[in-house]
Protein backbone atom coordinates (compact mmCIF):
# COMPACT_ATOMS: atom_id res chain seq x y z
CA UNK A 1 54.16 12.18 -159.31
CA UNK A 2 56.47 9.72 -158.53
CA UNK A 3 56.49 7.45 -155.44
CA UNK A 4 60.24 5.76 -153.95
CA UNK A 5 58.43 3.16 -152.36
CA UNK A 6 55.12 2.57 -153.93
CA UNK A 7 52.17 0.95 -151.48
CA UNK A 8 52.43 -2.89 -151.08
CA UNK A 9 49.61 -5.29 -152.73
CA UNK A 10 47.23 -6.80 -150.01
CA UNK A 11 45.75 -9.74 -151.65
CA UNK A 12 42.55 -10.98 -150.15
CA UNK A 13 41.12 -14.87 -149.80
CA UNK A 14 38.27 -14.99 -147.74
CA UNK A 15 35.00 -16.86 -147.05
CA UNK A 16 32.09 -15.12 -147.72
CA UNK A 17 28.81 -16.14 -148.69
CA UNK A 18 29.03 -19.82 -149.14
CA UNK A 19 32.67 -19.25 -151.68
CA UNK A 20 35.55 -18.11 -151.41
CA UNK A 21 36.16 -14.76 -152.74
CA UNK A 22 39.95 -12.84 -154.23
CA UNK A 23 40.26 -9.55 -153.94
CA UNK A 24 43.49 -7.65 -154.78
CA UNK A 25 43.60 -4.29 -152.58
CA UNK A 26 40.25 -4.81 -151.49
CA UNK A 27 38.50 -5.57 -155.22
CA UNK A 28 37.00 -8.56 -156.03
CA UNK A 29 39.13 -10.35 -158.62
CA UNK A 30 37.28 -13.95 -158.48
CA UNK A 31 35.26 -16.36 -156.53
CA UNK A 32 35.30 -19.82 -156.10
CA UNK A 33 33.83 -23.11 -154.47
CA UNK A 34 37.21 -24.85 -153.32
CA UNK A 35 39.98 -22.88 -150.93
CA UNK A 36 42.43 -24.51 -153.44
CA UNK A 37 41.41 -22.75 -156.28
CA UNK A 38 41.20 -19.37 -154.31
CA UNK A 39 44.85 -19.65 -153.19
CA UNK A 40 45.75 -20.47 -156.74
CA UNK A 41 44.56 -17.36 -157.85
CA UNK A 42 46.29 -15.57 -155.08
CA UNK A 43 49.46 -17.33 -156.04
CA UNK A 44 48.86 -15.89 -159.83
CA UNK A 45 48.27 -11.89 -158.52
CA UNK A 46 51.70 -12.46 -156.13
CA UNK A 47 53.28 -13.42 -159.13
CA UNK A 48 52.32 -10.34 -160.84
CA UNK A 49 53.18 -8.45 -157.58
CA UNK A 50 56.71 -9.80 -157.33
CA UNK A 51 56.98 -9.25 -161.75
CA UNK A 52 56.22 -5.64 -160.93
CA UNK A 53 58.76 -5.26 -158.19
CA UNK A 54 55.90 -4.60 -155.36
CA UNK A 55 55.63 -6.04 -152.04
CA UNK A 56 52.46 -7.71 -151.02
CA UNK A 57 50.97 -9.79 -148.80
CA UNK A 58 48.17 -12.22 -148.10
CA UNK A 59 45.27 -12.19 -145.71
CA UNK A 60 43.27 -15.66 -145.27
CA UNK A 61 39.95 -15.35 -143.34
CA UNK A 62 38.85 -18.85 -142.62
CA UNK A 63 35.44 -20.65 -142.91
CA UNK A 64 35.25 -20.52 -139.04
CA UNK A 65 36.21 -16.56 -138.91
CA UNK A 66 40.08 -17.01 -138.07
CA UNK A 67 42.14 -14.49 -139.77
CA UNK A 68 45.78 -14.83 -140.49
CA UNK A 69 48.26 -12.79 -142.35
CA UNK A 70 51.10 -14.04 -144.43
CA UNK A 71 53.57 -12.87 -146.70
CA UNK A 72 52.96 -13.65 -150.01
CA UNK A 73 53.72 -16.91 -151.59
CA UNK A 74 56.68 -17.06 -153.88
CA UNK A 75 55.87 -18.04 -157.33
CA UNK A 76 56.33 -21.30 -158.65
CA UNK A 77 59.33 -21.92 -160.83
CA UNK A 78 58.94 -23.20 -164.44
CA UNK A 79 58.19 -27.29 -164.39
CA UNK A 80 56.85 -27.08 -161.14
C-alpha cells in the first residue's frame, strides 16, 4: 500500500517521573536527568524526520504540567 502523504512524526519530551523522557510517536526512545539533553535527542529524531522527507512536530510538557506544541526544530548545519 502506498500512502501520498504519509502521517507526520510527533516527537515527545516530557517530565515524568523525576526525568525527562523521548518518545517518538508515543514510544519511549530515551530518558534523561537534564531538559537539555532531552531536547538534544529530539533535535537528533527531527533530523531523521526531515532526512526522510516527513513532517513532525514537537510536544514539550513542562516540570510544572504546561504543555506546548511546536514545530520541529530544524537541524543544525555542519560546524555548528
Amino acid at each position: 500500500m502506498s500512502v501520498a502523504k504519509p502521517t507526520a512524526m510527533q516527537i515527545l519530551v516530557a517530565w515524568r517521573d523525576n526525568k525527562w523522557v523521548v518518545e517518538r510517536n508515543a514510544l519511549e526512545v530515551a530518558a534523561y536527568a537534564y531538559r537539555v539533553h532531552a531536547i538534544e535527542h529530539a533535535r537528533a529524531l527531527a533530523a531523521e524526520a526531515a532526512a526522510m522527507g516527513v513532517e513532525c512536530y514537537l510536544l514539550i510538557r513542562e516540570q510544572d504540567g504546561r504543555w506546548s506544541e511546536r514545530p520541529c526544530p530544524r537541524p543544525r548545519r555542519a560546524g555548528r
